[in-house]
C-alpha atoms as a PDB file:
ATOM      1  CA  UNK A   1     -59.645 -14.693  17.546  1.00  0.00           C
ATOM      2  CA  UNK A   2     -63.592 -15.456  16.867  1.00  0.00           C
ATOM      3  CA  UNK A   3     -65.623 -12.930  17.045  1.00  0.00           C
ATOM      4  CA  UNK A   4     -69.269 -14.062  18.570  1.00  0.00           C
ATOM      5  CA  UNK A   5     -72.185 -11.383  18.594  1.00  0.00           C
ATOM      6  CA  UNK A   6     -74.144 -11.169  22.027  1.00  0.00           C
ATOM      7  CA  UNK A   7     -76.658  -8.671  20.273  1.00  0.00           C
ATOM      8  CA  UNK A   8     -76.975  -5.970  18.168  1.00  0.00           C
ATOM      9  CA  UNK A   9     -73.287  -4.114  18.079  1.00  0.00           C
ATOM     10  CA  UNK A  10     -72.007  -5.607  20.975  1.00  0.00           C
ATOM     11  CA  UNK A  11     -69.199  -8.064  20.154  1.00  0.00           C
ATOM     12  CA  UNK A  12     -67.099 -10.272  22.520  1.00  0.00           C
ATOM     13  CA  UNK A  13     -63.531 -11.392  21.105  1.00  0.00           C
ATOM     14  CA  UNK A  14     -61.447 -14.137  23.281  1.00  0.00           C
ATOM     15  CA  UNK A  15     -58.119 -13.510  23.128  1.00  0.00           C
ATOM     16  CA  UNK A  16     -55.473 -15.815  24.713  1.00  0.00           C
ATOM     17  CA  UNK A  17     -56.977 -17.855  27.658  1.00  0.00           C
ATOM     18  CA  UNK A  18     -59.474 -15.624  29.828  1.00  0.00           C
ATOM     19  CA  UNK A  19     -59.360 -16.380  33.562  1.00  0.00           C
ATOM     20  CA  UNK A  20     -62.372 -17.827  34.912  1.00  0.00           C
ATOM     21  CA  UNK A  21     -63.010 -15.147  37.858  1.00  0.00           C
ATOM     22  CA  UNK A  22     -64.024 -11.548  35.956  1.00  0.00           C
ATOM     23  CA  UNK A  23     -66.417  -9.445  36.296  1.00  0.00           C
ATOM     24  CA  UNK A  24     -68.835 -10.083  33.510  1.00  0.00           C
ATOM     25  CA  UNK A  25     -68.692 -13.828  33.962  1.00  0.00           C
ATOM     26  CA  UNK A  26     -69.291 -12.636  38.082  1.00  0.00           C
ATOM     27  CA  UNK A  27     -71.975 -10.087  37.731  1.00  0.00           C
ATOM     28  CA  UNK A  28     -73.364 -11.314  34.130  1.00  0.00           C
ATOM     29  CA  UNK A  29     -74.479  -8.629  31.558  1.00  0.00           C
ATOM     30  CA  UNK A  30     -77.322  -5.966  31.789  1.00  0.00           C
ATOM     31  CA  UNK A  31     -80.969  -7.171  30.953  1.00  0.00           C
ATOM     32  CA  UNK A  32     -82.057  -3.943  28.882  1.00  0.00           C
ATOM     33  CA  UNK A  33     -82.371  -4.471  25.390  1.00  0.00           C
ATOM     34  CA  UNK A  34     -79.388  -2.914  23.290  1.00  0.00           C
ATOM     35  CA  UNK A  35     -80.585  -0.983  20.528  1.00  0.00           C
ATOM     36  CA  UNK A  36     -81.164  -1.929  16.471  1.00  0.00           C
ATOM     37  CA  UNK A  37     -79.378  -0.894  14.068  1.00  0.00           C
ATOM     38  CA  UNK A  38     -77.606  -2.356  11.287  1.00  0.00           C
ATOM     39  CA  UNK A  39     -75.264   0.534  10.140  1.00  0.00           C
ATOM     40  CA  UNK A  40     -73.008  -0.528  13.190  1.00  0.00           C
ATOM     41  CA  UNK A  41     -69.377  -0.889  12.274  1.00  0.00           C
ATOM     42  CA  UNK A  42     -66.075  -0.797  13.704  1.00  0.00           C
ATOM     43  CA  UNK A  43     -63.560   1.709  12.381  1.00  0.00           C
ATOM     44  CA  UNK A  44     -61.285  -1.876  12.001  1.00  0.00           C
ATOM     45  CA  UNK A  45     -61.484  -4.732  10.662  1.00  0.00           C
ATOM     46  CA  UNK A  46     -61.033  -7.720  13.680  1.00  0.00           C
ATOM     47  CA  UNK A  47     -58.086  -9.302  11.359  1.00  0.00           C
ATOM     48  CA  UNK A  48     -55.981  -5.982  12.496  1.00  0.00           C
ATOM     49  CA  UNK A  49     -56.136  -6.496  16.227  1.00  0.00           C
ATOM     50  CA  UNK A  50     -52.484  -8.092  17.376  1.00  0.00           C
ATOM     51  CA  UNK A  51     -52.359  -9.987  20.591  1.00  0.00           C
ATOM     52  CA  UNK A  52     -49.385 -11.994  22.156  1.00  0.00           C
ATOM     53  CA  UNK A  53     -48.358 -13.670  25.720  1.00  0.00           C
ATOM     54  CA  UNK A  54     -45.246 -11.640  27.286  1.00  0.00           C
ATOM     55  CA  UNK A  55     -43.633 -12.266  30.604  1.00  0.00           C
ATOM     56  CA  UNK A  56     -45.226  -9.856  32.029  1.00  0.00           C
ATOM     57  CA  UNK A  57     -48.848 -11.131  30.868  1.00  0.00           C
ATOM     58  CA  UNK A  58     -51.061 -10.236  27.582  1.00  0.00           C
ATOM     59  CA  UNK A  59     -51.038  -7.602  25.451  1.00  0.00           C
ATOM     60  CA  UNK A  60     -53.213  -6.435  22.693  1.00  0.00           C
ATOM     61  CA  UNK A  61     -53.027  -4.238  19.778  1.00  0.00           C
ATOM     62  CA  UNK A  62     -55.555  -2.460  18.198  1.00  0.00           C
ATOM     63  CA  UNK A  63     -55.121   0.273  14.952  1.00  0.00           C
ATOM     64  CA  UNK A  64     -55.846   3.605  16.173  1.00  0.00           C
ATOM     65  CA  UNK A  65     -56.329   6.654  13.820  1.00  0.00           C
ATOM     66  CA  UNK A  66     -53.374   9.928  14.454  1.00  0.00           C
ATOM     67  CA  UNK A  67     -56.014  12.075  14.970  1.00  0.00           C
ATOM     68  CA  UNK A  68     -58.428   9.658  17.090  1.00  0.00           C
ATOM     69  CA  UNK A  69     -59.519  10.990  20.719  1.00  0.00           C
ATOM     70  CA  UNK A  70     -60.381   8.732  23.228  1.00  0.00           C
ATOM     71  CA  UNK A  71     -62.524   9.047  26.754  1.00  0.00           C
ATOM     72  CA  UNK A  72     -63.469   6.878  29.776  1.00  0.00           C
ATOM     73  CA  UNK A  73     -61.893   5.130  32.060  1.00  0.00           C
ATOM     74  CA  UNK A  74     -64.576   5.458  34.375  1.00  0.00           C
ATOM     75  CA  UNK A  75     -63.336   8.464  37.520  1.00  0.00           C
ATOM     76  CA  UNK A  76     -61.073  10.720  36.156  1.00  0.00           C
ATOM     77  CA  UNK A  77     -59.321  14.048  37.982  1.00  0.00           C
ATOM     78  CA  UNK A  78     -56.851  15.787  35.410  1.00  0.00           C
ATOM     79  CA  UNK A  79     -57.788  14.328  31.843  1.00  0.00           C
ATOM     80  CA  UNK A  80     -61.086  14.378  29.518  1.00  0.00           C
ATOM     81  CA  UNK A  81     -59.048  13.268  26.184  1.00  0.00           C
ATOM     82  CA  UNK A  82     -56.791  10.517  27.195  1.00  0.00           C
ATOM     83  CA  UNK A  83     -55.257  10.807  23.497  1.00  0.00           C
ATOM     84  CA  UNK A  84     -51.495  10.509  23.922  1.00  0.00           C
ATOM     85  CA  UNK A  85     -51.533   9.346  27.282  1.00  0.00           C
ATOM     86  CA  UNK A  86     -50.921   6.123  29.288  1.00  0.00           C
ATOM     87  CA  UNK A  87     -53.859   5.015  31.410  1.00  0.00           C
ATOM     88  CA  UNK A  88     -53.233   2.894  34.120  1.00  0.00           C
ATOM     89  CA  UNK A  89     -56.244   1.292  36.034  1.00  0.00           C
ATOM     90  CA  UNK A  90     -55.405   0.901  39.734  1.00  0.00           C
ATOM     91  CA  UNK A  91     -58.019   2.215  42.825  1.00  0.00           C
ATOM     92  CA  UNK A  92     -55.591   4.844  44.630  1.00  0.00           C
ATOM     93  CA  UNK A  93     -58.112   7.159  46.424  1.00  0.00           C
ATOM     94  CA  UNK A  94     -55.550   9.833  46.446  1.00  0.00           C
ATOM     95  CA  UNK A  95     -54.310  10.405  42.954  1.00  0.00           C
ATOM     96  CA  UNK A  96     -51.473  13.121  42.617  1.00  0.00           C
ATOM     97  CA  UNK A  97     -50.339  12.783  39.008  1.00  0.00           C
ATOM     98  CA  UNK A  98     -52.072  12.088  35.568  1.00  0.00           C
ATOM     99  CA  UNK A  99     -52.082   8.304  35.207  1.00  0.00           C
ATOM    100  CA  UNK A 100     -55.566   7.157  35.420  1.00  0.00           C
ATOM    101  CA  UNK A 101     -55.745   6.182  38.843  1.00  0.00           C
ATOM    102  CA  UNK A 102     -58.590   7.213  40.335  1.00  0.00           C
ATOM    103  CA  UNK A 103     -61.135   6.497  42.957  1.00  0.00           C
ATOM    104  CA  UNK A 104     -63.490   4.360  40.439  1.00  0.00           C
ATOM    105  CA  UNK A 105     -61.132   3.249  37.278  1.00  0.00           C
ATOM    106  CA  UNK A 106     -62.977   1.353  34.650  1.00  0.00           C
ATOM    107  CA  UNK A 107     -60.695  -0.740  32.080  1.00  0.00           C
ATOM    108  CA  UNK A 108     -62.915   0.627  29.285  1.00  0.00           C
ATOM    109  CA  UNK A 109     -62.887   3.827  26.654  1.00  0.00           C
ATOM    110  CA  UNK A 110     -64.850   5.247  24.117  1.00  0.00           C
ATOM    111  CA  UNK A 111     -63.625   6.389  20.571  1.00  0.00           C
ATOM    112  CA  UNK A 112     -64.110   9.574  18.918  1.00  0.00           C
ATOM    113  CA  UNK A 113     -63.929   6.901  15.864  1.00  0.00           C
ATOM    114  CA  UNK A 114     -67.180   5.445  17.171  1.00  0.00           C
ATOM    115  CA  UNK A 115     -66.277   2.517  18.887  1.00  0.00           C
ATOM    116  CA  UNK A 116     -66.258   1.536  22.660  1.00  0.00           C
ATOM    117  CA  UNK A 117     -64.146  -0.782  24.197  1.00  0.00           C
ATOM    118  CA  UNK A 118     -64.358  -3.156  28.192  1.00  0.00           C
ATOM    119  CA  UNK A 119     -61.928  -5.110  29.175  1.00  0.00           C
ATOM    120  CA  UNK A 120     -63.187  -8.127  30.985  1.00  0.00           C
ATOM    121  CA  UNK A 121     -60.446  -8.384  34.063  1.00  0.00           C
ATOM    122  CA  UNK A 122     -60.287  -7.406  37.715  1.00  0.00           C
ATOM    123  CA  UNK A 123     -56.311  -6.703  37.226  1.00  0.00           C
ATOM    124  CA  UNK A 124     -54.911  -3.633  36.904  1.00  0.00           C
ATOM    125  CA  UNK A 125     -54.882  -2.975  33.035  1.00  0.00           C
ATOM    126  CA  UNK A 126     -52.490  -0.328  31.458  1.00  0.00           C
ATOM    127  CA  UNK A 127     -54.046   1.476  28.183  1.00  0.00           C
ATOM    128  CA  UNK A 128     -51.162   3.035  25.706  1.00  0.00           C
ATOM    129  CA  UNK A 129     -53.154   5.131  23.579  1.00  0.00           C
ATOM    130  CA  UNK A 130     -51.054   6.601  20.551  1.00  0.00           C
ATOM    131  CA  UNK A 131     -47.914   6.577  22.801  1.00  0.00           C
ATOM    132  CA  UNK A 132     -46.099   4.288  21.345  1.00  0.00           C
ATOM    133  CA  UNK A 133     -45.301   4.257  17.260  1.00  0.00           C
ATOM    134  CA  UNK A 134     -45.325   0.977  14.785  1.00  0.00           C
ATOM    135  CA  UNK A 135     -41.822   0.125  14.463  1.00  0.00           C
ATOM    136  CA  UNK A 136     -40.118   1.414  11.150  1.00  0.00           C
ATOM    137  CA  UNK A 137     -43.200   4.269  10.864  1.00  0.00           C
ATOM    138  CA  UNK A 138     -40.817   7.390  11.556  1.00  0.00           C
ATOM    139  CA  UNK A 139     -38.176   6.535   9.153  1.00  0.00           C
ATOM    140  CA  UNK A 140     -37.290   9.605   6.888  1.00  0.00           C
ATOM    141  CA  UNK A 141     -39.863  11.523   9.068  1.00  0.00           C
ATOM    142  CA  UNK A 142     -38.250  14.714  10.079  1.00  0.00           C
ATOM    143  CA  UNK A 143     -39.475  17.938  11.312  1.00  0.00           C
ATOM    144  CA  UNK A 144     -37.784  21.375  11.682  1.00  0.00           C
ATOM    145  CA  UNK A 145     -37.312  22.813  15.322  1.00  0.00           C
ATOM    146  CA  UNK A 146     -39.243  25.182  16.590  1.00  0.00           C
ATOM    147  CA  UNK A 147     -38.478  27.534  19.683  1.00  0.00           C
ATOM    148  CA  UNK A 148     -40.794  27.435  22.839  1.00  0.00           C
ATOM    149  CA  UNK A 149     -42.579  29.988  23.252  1.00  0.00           C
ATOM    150  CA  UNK A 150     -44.216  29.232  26.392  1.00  0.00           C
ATOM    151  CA  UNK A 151     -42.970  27.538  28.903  1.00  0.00           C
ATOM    152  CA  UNK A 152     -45.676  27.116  31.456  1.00  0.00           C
ATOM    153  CA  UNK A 153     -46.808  23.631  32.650  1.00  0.00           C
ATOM    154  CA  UNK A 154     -49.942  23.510  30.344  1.00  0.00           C
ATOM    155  CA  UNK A 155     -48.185  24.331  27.267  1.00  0.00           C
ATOM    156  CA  UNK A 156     -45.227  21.832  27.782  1.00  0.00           C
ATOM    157  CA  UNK A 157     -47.529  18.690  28.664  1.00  0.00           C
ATOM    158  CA  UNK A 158     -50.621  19.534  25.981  1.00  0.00           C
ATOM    159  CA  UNK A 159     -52.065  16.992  23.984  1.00  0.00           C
ATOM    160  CA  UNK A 160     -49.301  16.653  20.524  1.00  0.00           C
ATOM    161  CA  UNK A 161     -50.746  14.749  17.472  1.00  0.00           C
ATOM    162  CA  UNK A 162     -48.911  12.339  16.290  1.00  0.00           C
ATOM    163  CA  UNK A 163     -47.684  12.276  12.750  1.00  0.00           C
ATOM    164  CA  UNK A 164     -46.816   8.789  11.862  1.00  0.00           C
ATOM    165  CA  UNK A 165     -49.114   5.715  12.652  1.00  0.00           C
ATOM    166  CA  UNK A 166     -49.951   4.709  16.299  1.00  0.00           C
ATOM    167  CA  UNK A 167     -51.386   2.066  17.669  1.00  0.00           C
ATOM    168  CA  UNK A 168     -53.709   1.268  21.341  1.00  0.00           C
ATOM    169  CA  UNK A 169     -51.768  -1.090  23.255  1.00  0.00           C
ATOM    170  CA  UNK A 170     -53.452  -2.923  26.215  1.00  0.00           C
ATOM    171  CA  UNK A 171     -51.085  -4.579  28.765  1.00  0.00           C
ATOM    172  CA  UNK A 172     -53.019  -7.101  31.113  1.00  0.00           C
ATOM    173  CA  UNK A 173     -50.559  -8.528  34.067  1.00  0.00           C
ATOM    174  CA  UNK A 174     -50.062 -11.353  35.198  1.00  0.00           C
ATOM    175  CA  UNK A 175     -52.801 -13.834  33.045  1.00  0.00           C
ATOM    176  CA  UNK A 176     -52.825 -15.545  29.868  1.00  0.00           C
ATOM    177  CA  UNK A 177     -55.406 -14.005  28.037  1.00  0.00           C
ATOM    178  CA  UNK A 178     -58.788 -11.665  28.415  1.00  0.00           C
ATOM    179  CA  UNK A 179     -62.060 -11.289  26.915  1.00  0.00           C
ATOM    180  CA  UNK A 180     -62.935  -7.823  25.240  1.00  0.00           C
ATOM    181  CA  UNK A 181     -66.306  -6.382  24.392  1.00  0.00           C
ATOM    182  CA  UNK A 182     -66.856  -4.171  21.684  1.00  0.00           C
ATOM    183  CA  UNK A 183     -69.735  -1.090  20.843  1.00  0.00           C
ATOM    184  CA  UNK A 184     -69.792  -0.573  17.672  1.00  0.00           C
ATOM    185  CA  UNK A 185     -70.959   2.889  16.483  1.00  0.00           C
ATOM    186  CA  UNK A 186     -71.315   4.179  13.872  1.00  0.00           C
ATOM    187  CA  UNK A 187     -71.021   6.918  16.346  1.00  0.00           C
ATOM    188  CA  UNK A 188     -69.442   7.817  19.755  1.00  0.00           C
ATOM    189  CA  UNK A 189     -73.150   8.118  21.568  1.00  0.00           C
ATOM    190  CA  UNK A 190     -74.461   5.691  20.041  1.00  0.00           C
ATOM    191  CA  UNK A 191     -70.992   3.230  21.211  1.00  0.00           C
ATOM    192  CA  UNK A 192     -72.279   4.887  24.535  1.00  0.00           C
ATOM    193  CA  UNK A 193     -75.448   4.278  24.470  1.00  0.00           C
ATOM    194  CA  UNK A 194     -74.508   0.169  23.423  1.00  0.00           C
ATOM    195  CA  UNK A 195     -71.906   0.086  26.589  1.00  0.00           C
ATOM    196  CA  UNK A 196     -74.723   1.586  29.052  1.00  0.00           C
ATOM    197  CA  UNK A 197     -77.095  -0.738  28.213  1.00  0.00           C
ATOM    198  CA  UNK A 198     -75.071  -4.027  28.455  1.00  0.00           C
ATOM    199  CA  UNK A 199     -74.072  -2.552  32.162  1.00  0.00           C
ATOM    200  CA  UNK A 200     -77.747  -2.856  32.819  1.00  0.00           C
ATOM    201  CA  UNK A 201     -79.212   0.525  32.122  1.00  0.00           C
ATOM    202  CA  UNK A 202     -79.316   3.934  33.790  1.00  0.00           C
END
């Protein structure tokens, strides 16, 4: 993984081997000039992100704070925070459940850690984000039960912290690599305001 800046707190990491149809390398980047400033920073440092080749395609890891929120993914019906959840980018123009299907998915997110994120693939990307725990994290962890005392469908599938360490997993199918754009903060508009203007502008 090498890092190469394209401007001012936009990053682009290579990670495995990219395929040579996607749609920045189609469409090419927005001609508006990203804004200046040199307090940009990712919440990470690049030497944390994990990535490996499975049979089922590529995955990469990223460190993710227990507390972290996370929007995006371009159209979305039943979630704002996708904390928690699994996100999976596929165009169904009738979503009935909370997956991130949607009419318009975008294989992209912005942290409440101030920090945006685009995956550079027409495939359809899952996003884990918190859902799954580093292995060995939960040992000795133990927490008294507590009775339910509501049982409606809200309460039972509300956003739950986690309490030992999580991580973001992206799963890309099917392909050997990606490449993955970063905005860096220091804050969440300003990650915004980085992604909007390498899509060309509003």
């Amino acid at each position: 993984m090498h890092p190469s800046a394209l401007c001012s707190g936009i990053w682009r990491d290579t990670f495995g081997s990219p395929e040579e149809v996607t749609p920045v390398r189609l469409f090419g980047v927005g001609n508006k000039v990203p804004i200046a400033d040199n307090t940009a920073s990712l919440p990470f440092r690049y030497g944390d992100i994990v990535s490996r080749k499975t049979r089922r395609g590529f995955v990469v890891e990223l460190p993710m704070k227990n507390d972290e929120d996370f929007y995006g993914f371009g159209l979305q019906f039943y979630s704002f925070n996708h904390a928690g959840r699994r996100r999976f980018m596929k165009v169904n123009g009738e979503p009935v459940a909370d997956t991130g299907e949607s009419h318009a998915p975008v294989p992209s997110y912005v942290s409440a850690a101030g920090y945006g994120l685009l995956v550079d693939t027409f495939r359809y990307v899952a996003f884990y984000l918190g859902t799954n725990g580093v292995k060995g994290s939960s040992k000795d962890c133990s927490e008294p039960v507590k009775e339910h005392n509501e049982f409606s469908e809200r309460a039972l599938y509300a956003l739950k912290r986690a309490k030992t360490e999580r991580r973001v997993l992206i799963e890309i199918p099917n392909c050997r690599g990606a490449d993955i754009y970063f905005f860096e903060g220091p804050s969440l508009p300003e990650a915004v305001c980085r992604y909007n203007l390498f899509s060309g502008g509003g």
